[in-house]
PDB file of N, CA and C in Angstrom:
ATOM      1  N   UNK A   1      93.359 199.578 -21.747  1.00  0.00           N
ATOM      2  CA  UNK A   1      92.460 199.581 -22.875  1.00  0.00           C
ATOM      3  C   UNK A   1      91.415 198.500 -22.636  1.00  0.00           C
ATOM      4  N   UNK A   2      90.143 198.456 -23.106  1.00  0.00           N
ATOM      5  CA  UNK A   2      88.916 198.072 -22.895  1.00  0.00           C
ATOM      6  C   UNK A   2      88.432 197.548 -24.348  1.00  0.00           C
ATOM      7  N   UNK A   3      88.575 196.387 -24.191  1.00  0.00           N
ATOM      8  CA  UNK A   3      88.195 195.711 -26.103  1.00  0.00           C
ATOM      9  C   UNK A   3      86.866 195.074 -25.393  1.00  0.00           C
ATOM     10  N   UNK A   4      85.568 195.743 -26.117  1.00  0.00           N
ATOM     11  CA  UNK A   4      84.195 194.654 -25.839  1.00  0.00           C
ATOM     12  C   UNK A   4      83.576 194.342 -27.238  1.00  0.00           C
ATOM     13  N   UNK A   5      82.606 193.683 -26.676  1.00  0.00           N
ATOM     14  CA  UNK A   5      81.663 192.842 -28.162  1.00  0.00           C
ATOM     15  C   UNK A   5      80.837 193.850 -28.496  1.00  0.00           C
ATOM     16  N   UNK A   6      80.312 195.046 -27.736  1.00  0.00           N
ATOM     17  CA  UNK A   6      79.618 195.944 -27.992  1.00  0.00           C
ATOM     18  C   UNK A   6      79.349 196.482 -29.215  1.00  0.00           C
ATOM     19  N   UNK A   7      78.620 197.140 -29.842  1.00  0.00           N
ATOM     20  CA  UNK A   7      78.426 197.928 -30.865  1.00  0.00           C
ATOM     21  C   UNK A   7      79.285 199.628 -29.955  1.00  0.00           C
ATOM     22  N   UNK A   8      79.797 200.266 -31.097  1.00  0.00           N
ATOM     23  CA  UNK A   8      80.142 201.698 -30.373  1.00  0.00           C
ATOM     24  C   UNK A   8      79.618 202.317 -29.699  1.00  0.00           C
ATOM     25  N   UNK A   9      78.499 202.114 -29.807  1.00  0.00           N
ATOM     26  CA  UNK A   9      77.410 203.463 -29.044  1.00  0.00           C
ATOM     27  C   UNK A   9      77.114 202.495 -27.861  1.00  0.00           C
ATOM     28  N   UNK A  10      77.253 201.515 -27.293  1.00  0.00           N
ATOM     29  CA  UNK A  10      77.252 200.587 -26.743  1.00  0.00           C
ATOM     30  C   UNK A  10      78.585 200.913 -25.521  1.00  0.00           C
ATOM     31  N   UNK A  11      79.538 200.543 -26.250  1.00  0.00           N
ATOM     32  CA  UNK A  11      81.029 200.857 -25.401  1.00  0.00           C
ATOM     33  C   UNK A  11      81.017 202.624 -24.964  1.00  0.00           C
ATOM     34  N   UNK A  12      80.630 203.246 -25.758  1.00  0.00           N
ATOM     35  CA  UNK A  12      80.788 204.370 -25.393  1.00  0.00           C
ATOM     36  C   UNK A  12      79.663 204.732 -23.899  1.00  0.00           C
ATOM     37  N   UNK A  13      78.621 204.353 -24.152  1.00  0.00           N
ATOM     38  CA  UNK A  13      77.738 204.235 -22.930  1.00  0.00           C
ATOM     39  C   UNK A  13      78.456 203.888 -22.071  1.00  0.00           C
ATOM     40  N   UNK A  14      79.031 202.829 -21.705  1.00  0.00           N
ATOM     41  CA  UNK A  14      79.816 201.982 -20.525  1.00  0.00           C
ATOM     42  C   UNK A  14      80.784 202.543 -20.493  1.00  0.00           C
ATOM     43  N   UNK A  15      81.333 202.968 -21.107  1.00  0.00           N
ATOM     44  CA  UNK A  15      82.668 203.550 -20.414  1.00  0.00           C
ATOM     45  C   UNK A  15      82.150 205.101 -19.933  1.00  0.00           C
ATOM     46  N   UNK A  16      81.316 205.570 -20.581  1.00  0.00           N
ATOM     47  CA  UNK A  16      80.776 207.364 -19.962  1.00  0.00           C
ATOM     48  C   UNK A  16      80.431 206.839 -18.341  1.00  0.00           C
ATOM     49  N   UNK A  17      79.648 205.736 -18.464  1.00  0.00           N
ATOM     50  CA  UNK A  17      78.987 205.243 -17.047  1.00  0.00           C
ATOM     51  C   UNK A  17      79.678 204.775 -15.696  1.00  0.00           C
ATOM     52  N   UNK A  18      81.255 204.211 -16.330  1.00  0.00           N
ATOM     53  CA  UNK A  18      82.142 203.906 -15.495  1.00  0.00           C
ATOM     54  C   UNK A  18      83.090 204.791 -15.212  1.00  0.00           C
ATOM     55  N   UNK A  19      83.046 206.038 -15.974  1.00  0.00           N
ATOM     56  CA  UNK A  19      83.838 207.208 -15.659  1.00  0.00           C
ATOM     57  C   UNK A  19      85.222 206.623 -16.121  1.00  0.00           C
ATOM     58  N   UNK A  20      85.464 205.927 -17.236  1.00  0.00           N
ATOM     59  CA  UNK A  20      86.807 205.607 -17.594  1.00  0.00           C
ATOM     60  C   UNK A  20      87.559 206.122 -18.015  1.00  0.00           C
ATOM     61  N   UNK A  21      88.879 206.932 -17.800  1.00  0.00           N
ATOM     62  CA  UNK A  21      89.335 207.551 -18.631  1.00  0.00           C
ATOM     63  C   UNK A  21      90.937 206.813 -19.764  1.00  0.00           C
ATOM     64  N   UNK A  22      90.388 205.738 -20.014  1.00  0.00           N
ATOM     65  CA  UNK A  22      91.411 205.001 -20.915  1.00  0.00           C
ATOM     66  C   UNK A  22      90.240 204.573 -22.486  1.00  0.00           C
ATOM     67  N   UNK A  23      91.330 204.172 -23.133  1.00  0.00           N
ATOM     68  CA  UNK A  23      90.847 203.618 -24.242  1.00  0.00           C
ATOM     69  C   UNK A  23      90.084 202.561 -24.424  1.00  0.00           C
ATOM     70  N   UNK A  24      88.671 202.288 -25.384  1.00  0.00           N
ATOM     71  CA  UNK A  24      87.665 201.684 -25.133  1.00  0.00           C
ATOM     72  C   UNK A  24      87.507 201.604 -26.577  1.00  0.00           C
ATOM     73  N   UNK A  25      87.861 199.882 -27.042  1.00  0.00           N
ATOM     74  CA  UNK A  25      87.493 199.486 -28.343  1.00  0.00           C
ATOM     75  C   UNK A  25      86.011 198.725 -28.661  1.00  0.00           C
ATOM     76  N   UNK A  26      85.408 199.165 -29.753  1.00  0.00           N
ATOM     77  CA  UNK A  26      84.619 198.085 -29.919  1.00  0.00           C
ATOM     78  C   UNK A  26      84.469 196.982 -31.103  1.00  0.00           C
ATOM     79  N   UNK A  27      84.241 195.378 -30.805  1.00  0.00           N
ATOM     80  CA  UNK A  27      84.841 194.505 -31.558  1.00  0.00           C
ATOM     81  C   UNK A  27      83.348 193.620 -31.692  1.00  0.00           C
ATOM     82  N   UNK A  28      82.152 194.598 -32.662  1.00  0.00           N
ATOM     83  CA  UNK A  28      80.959 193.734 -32.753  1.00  0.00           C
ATOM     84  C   UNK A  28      81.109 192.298 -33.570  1.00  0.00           C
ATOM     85  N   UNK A  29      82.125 192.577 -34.192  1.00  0.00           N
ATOM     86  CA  UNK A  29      82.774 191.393 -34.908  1.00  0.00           C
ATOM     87  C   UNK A  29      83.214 190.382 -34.514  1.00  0.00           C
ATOM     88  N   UNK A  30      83.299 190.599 -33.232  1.00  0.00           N
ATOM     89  CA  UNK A  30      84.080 189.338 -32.451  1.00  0.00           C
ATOM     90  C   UNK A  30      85.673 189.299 -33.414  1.00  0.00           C
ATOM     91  N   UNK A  31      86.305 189.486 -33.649  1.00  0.00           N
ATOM     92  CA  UNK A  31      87.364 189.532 -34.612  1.00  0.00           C
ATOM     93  C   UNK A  31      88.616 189.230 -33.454  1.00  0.00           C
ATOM     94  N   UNK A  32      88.723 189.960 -32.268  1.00  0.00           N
ATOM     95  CA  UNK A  32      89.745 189.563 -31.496  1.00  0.00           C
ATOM     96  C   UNK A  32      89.382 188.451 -30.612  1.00  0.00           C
ATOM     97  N   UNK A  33      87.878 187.925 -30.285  1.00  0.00           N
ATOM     98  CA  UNK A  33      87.448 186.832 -29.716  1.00  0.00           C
ATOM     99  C   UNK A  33      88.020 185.603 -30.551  1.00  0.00           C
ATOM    100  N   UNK A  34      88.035 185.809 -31.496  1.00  0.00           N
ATOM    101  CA  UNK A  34      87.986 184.545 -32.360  1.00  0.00           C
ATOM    102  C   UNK A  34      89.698 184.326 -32.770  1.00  0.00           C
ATOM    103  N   UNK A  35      90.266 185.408 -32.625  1.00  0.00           N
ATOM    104  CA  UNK A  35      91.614 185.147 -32.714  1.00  0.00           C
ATOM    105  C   UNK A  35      92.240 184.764 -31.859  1.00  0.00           C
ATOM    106  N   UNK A  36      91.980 185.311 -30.951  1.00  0.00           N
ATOM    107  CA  UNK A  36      92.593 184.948 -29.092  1.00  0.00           C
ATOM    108  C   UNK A  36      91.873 183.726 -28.856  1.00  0.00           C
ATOM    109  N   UNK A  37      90.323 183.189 -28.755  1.00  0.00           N
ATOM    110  CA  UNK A  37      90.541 181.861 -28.779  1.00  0.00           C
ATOM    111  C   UNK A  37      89.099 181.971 -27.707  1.00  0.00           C
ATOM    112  N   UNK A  38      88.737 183.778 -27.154  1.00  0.00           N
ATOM    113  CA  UNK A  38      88.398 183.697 -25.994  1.00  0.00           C
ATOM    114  C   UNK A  38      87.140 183.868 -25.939  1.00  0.00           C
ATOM    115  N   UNK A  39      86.275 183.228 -26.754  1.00  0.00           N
ATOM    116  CA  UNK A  39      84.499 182.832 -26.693  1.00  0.00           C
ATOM    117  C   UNK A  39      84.250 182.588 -25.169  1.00  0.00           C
ATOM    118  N   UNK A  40      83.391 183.213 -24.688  1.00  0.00           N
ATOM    119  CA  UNK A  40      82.901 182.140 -23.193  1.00  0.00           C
ATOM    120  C   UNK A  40      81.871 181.441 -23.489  1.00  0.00           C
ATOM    121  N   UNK A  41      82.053 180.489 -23.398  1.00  0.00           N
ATOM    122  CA  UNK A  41      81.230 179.559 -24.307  1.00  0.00           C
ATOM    123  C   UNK A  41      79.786 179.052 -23.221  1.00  0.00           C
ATOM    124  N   UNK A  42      79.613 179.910 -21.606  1.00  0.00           N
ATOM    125  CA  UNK A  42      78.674 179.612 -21.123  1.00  0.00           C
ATOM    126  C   UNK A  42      77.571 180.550 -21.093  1.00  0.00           C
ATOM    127  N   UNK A  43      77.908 181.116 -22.726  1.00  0.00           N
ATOM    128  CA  UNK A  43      76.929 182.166 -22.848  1.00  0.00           C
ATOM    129  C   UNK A  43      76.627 182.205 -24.494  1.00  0.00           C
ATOM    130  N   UNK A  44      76.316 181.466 -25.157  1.00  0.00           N
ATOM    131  CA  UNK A  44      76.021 181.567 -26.380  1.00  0.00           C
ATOM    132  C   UNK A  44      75.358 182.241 -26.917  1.00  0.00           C
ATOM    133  N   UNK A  45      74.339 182.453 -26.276  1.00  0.00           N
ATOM    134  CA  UNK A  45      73.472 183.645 -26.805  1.00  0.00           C
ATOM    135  C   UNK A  45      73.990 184.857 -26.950  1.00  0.00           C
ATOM    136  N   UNK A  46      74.551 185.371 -25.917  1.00  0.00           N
ATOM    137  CA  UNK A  46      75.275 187.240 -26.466  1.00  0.00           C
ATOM    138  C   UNK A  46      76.227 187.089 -26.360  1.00  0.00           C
ATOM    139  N   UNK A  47      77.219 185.701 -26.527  1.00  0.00           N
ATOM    140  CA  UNK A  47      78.560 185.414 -27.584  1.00  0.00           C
ATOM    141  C   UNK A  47      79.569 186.348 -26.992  1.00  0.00           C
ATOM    142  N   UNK A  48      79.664 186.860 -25.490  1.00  0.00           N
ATOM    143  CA  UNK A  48      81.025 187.547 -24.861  1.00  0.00           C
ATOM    144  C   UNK A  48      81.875 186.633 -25.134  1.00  0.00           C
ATOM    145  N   UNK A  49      83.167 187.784 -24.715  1.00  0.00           N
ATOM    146  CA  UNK A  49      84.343 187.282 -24.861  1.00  0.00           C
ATOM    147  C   UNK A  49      85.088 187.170 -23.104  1.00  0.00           C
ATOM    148  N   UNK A  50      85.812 186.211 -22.934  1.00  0.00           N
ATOM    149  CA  UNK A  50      86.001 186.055 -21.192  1.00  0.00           C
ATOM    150  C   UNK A  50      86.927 187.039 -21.538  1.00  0.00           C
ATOM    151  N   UNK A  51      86.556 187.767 -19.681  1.00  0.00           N
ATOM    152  CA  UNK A  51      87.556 189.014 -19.790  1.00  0.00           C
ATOM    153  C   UNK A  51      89.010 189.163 -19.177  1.00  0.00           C
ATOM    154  N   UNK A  52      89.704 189.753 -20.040  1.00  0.00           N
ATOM    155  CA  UNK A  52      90.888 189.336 -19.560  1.00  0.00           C
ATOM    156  C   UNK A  52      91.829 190.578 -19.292  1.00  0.00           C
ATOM    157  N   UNK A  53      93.024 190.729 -18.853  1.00  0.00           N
ATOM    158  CA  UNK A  53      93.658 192.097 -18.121  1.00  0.00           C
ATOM    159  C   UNK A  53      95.030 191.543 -18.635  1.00  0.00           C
ATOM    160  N   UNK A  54      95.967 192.152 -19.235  1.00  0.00           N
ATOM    161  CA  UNK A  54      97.262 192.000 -19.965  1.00  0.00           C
ATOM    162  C   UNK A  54      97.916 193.197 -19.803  1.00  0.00           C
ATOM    163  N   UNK A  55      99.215 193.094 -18.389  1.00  0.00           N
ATOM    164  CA  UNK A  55     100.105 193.559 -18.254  1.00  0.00           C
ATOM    165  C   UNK A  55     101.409 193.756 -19.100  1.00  0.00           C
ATOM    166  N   UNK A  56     101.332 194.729 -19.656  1.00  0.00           N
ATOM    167  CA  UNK A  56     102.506 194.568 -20.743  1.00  0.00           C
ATOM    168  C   UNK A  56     103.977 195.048 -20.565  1.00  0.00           C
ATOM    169  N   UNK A  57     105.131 194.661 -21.217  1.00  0.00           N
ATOM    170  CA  UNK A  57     105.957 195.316 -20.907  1.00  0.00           C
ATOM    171  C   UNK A  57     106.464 196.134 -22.495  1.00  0.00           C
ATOM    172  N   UNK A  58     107.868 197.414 -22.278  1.00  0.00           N
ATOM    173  CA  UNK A  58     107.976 197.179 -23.735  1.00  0.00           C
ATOM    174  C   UNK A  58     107.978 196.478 -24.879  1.00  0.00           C
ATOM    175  N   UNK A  59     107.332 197.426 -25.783  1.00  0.00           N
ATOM    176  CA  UNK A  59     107.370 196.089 -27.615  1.00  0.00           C
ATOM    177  C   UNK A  59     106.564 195.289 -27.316  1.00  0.00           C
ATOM    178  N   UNK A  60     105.354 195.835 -26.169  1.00  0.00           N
ATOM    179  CA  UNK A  60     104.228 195.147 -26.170  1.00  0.00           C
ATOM    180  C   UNK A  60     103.950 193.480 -25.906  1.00  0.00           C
ATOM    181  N   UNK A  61     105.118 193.496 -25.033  1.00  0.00           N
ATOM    182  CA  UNK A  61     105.289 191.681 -24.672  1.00  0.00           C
ATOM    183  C   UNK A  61     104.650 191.571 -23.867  1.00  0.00           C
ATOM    184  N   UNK A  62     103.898 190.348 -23.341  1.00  0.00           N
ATOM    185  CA  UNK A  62     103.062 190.212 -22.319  1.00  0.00           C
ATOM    186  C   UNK A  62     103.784 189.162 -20.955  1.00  0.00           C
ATOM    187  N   UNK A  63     103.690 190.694 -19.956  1.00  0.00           N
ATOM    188  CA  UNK A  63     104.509 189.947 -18.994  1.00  0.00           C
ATOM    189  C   UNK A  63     103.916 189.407 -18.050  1.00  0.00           C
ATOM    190  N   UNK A  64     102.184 189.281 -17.674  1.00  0.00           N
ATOM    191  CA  UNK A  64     101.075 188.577 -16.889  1.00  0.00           C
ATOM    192  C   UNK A  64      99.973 188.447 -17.822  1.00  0.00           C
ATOM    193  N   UNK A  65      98.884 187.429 -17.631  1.00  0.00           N
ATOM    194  CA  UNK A  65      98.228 187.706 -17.825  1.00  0.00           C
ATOM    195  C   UNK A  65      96.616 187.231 -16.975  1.00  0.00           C
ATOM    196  N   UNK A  66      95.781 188.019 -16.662  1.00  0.00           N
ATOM    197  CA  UNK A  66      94.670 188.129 -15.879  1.00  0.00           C
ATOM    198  C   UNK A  66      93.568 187.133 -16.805  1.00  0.00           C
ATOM    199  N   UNK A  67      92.598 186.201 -16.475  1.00  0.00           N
ATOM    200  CA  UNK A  67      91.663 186.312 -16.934  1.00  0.00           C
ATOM    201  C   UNK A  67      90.429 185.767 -16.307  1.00  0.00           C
ATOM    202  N   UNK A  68      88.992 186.195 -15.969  1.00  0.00           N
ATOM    203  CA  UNK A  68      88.330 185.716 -15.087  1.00  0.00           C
ATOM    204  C   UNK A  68      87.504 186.838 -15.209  1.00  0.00           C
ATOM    205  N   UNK A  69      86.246 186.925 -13.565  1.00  0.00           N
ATOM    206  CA  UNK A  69      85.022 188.108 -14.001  1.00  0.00           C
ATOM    207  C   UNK A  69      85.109 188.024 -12.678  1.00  0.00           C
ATOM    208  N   UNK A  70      84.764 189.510 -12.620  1.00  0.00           N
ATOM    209  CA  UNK A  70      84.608 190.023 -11.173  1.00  0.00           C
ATOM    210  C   UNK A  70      85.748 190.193 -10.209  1.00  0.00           C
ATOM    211  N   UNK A  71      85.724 189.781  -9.152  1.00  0.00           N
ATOM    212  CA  UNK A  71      86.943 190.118  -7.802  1.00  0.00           C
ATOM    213  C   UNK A  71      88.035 188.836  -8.005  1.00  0.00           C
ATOM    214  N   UNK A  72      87.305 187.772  -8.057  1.00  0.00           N
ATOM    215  CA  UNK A  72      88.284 186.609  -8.099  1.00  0.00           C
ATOM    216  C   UNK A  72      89.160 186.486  -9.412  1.00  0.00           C
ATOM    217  N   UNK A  73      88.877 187.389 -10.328  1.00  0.00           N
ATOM    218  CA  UNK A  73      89.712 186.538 -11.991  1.00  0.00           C
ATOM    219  C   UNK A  73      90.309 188.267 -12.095  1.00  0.00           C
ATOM    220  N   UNK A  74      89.666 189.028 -11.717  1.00  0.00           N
ATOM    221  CA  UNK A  74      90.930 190.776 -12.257  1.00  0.00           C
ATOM    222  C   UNK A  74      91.651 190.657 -11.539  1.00  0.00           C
ATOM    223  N   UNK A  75      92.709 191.527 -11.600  1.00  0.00           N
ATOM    224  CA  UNK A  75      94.028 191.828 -10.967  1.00  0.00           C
ATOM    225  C   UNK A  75      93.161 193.300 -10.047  1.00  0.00           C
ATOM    226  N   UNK A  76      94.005 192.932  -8.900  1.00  0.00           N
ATOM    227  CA  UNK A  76      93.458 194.262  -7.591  1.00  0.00           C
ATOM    228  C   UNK A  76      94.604 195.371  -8.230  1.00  0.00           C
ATOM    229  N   UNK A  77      93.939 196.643  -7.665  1.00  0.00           N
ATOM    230  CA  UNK A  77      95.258 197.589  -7.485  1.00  0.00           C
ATOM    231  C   UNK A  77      96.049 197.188  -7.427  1.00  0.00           C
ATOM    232  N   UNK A  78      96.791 196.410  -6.209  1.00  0.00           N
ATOM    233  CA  UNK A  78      97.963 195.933  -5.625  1.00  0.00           C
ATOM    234  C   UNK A  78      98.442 194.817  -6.420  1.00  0.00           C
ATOM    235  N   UNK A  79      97.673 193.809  -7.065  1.00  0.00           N
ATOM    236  CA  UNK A  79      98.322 193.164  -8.015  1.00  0.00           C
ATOM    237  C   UNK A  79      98.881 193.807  -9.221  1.00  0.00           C
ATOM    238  N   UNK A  80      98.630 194.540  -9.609  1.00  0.00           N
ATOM    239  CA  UNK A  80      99.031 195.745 -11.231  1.00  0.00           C
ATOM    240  C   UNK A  80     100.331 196.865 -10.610  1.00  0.00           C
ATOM    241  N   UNK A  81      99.698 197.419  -9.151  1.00  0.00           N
ATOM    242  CA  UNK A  81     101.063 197.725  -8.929  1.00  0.00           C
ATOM    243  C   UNK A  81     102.700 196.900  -8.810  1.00  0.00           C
ATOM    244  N   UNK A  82     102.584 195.852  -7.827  1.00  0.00           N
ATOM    245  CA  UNK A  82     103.560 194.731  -8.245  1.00  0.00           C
ATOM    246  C   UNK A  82     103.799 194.599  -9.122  1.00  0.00           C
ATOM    247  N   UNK A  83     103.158 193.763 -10.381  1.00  0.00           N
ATOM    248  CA  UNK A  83     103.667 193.758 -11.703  1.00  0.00           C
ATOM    249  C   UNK A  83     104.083 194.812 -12.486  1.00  0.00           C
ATOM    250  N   UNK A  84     103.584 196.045 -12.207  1.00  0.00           N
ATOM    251  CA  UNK A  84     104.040 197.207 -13.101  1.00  0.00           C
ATOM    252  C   UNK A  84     105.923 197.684 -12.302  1.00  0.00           C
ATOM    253  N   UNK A  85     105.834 197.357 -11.123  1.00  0.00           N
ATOM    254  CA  UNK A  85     106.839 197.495 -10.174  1.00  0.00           C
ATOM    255  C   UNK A  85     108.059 196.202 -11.161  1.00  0.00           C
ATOM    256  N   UNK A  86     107.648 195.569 -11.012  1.00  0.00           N
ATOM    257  CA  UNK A  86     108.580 194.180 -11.605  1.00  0.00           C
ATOM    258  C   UNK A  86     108.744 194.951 -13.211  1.00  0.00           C
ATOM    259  N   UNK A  87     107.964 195.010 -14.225  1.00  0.00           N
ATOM    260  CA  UNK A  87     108.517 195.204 -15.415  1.00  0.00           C
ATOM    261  C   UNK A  87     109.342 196.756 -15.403  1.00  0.00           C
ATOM    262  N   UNK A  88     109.247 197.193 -14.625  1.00  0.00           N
ATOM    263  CA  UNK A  88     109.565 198.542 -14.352  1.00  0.00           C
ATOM    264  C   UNK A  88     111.106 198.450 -14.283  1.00  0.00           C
ATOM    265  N   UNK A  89     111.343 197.421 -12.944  1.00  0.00           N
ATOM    266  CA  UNK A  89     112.793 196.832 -12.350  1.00  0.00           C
ATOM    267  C   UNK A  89     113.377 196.361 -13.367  1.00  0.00           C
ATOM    268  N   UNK A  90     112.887 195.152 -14.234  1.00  0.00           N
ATOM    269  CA  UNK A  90     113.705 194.466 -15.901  1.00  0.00           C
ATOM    270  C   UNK A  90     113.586 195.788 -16.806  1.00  0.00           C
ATOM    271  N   UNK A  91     113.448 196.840 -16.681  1.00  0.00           N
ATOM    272  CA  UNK A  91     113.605 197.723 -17.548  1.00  0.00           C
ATOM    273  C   UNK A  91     114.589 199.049 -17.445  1.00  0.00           C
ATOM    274  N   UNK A  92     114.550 199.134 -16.434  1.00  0.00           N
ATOM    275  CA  UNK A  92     115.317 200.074 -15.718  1.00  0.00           C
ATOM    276  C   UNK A  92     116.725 199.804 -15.060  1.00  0.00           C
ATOM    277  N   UNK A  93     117.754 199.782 -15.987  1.00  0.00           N
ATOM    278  CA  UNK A  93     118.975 199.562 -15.244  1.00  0.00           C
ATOM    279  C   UNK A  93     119.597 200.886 -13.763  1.00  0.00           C
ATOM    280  N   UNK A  94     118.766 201.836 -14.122  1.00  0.00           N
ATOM    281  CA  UNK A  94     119.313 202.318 -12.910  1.00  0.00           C
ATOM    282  C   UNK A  94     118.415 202.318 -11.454  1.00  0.00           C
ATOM    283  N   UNK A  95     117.332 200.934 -11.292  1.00  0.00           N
ATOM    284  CA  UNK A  95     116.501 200.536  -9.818  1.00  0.00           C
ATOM    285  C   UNK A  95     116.897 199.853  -9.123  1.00  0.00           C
ATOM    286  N   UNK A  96     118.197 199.773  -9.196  1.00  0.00           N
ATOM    287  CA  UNK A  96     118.802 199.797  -7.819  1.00  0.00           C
ATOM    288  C   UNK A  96     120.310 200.440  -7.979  1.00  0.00           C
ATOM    289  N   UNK A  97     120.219 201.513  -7.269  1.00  0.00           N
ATOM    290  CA  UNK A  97     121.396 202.159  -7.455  1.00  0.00           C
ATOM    291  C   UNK A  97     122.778 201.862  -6.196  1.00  0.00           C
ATOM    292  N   UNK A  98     122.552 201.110  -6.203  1.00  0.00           N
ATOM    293  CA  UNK A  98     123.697 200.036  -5.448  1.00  0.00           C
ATOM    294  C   UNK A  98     124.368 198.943  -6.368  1.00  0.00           C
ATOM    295  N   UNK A  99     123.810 199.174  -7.837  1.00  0.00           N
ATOM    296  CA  UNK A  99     124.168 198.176  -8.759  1.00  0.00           C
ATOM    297  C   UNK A  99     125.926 199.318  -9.409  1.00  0.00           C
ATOM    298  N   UNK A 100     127.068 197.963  -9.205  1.00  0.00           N
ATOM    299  CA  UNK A 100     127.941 198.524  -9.809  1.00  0.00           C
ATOM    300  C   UNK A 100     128.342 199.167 -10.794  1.00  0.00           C
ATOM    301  N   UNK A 101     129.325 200.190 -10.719  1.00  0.00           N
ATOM    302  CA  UNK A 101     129.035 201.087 -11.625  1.00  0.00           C
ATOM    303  C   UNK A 101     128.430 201.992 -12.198  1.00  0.00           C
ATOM    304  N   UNK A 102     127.023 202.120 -11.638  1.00  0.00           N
ATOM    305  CA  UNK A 102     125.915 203.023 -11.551  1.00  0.00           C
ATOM    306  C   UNK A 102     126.819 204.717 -10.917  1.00  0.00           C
ATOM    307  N   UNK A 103     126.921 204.721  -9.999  1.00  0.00           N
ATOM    308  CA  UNK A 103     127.762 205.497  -9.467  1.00  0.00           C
ATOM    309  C   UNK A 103     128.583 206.849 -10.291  1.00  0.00           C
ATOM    310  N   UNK A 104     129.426 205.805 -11.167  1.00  0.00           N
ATOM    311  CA  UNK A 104     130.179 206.177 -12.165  1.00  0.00           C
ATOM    312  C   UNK A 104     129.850 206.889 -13.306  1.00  0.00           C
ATOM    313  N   UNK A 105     129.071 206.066 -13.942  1.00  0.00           N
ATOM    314  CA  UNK A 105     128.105 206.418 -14.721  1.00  0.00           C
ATOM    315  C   UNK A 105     127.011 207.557 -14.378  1.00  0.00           C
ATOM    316  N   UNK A 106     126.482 207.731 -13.163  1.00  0.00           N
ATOM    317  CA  UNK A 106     125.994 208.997 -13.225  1.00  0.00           C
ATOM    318  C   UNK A 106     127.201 210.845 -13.278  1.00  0.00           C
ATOM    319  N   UNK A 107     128.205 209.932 -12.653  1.00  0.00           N
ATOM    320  CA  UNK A 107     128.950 210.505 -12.430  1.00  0.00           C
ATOM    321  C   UNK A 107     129.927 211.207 -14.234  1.00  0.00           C
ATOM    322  N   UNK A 108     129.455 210.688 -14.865  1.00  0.00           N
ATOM    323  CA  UNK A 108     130.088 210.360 -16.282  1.00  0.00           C
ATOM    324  C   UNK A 108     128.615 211.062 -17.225  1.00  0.00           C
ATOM    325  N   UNK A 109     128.466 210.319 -18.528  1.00  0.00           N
ATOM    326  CA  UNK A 109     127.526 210.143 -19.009  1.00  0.00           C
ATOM    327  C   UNK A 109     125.969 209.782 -19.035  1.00  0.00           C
ATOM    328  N   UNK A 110     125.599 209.756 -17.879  1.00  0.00           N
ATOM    329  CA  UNK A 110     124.673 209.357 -17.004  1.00  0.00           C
ATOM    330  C   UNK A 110     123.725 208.211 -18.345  1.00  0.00           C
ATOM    331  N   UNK A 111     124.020 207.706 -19.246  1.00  0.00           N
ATOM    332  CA  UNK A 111     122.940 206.456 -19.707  1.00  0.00           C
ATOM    333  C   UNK A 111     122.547 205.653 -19.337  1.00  0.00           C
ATOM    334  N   UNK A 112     122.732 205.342 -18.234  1.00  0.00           N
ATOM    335  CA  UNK A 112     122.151 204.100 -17.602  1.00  0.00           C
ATOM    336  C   UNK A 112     120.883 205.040 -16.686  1.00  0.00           C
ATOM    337  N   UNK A 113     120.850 205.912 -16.359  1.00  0.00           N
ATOM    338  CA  UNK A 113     120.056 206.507 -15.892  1.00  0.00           C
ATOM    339  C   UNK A 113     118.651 207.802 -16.527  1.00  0.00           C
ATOM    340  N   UNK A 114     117.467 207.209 -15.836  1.00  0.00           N
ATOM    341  CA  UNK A 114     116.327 207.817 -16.346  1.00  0.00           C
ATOM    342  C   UNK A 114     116.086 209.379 -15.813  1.00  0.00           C
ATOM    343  N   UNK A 115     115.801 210.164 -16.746  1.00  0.00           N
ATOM    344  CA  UNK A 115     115.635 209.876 -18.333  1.00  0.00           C
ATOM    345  C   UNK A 115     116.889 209.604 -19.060  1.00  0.00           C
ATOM    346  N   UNK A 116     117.872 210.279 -18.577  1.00  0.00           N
ATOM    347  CA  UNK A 116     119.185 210.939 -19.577  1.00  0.00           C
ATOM    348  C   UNK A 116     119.841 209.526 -20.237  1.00  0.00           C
ATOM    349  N   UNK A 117     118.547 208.279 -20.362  1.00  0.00           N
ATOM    350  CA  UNK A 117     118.937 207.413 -21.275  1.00  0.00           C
ATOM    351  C   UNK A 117     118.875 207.546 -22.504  1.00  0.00           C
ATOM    352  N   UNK A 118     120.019 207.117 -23.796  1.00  0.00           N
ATOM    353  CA  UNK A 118     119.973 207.244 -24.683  1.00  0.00           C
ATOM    354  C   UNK A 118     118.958 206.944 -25.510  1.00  0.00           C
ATOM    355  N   UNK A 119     118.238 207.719 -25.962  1.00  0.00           N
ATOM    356  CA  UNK A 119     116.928 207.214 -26.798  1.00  0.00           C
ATOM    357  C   UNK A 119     117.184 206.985 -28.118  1.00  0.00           C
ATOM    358  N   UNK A 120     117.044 205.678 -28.634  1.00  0.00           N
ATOM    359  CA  UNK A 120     117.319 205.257 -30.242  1.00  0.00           C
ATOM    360  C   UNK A 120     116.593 205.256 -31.062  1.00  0.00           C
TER     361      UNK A 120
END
C-alpha cells in the first residue's frame, strides 16, 4: 500500500503512471505524517512525508521497517523476499518438515499443516 500527501487525483495519476497494481491512499491532510512523526523536514515547502516500506506480519505487527528515498533507504526485491521468507517461517509451523512430530500429524489430523490448518 502507497499512503502520499497527494490530493486523489494526484495519487491516482502516479500510481496509473507507475503501473501499480496495489493500494494507493491519499493523505492531503498529512494526518498519518503527523501521527507517525514522519514530516521531512528538508522540505517545508511541499511538507512530504519521508518514505517508508513496512513489512508486516499477522495482526498487522511490524516485523521491519524501511525508511529512506530512492535505492539506498527501500528495501530491493531480495530484501522483501527474505523478510517475507522469515515472517512466513515464525508463522508456519509446518517450514520445516523435519520438525518433530510433523510427520505424525500429517499423518493424523494434519493442523499443523497449510492449509488444512484450523481456522478460528
Amino acid at each position: 500500500m502507497t499512503i502520499s500527501t497527494d490530493n486523489i487525483l494526484e495519487s491516482n495519476e502516479f500510481r496509473d503512471a507507475v503501473g501499480a497494481e496495489w493500494t494507493f491512499l491519499s493523505d492531503s491532510g498529512r494526518k498519518v505524517q503527523q501521527d507517525l512523526d514522519i514530516q521531512e523536514y528538508t522540505d517545508p515547502h511541499h511538507n512530504p512525508m519521508i518514505p517508508h516500506t513496512f513489512v508486516l506480519e499477522p495482526g498487522l505487527v511490524i516485523y521491519k521497517i524501511y525508511n529512506g528515498y530512492w535505492f539506498w533507504g527501500r528495501p530491493s526485491p531480495e530484501d522483501l523476499r527474505k523478510d517475507l521468507r522469515e515472517v512466513t517461517r515464525k508463522i508456519r509451523p509446518d517450514w520445516d518438515l523435519s520438525t518433530p512430530g510433523l510427520r505424525e500429524n500429517w499423518e493424523g489430523d494434519k493442523t499443523l499443516h497449510y492449509p488444512y490448518k484450523s481456522r478460528k
